[in-house]
Protein backbone atom coordinates (compact mmCIF):
# COMPACT_ATOMS: atom_id res chain seq x y z
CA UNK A 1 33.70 12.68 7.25
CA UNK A 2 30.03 12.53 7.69
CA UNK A 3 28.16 9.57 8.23
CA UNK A 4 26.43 9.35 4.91
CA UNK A 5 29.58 9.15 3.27
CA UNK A 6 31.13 6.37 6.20
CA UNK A 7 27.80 4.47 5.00
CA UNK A 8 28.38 4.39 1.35
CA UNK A 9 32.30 3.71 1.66
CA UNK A 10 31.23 0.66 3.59
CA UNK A 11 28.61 -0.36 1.12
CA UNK A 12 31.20 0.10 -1.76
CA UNK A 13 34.13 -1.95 0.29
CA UNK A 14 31.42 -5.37 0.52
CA UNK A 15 29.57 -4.83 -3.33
CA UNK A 16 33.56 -4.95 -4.33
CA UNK A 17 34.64 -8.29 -1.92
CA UNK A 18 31.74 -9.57 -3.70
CA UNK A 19 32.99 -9.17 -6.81
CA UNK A 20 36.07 -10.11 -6.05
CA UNK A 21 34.65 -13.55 -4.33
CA UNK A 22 33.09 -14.19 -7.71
CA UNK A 23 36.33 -14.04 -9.76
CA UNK A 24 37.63 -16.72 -7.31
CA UNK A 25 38.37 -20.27 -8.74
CA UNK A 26 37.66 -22.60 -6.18
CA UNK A 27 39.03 -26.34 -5.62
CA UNK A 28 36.95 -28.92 -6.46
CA UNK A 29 35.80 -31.48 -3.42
CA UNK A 30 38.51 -33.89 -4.55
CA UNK A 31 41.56 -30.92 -4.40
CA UNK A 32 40.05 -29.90 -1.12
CA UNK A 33 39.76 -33.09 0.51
CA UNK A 34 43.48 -33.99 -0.95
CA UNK A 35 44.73 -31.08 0.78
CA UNK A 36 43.00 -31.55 3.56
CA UNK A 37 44.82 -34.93 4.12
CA UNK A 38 48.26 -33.87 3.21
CA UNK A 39 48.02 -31.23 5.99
CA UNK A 40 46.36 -33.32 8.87
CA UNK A 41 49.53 -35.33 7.59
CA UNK A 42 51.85 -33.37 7.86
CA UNK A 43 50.11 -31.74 11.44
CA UNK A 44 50.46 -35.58 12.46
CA UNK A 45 54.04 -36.23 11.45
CA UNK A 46 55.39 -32.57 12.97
CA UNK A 47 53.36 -33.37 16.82
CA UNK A 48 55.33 -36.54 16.76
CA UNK A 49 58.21 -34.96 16.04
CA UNK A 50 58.13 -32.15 18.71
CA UNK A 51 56.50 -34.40 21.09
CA UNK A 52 59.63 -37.00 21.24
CA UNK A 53 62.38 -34.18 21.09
CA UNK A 54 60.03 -32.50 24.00
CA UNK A 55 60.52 -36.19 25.83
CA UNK A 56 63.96 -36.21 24.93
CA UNK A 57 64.96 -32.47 26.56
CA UNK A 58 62.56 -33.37 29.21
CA UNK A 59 65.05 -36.62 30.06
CA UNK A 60 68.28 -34.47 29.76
CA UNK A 61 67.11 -31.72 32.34
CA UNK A 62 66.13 -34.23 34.75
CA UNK A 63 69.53 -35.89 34.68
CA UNK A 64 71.12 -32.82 34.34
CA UNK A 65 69.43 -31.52 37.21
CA UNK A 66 70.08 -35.03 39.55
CA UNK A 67 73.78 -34.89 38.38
């Protein structure tokens, strides 16, 4: 493949992901900033979890491992 042709396949692969940006519906500032709670949430809510089971197996190895 020459590198004309490289050239204009790479032109042709960003004139269509511009296209295709344009056909995009995007949230609206409310939507995103709704989401945007529900996942710092929910990132909240699963660190908590993991952290006190991580506590938890921490505590049984130690007393498995004094026993």
């Amino acid at each position: 493949m020459e590198f004309k042709e490289k050239i204009e396949q790479i032109k042709e692969y960003f004139r269509e992901v511009y296209l295709e940006a344009k056909r995009v519906t995007w949230p609206s500032k409310k939507d995103a900033i709704k989401g945007t709670y529900i996942v710092l949430i929910t990132v909240i809510i699963a660190a908590l979890f993991l952290g006190i089971v991580d506590i938890g197996l921490a505590n049984i190895i130690k007393t498995l491992l004094r026993g």
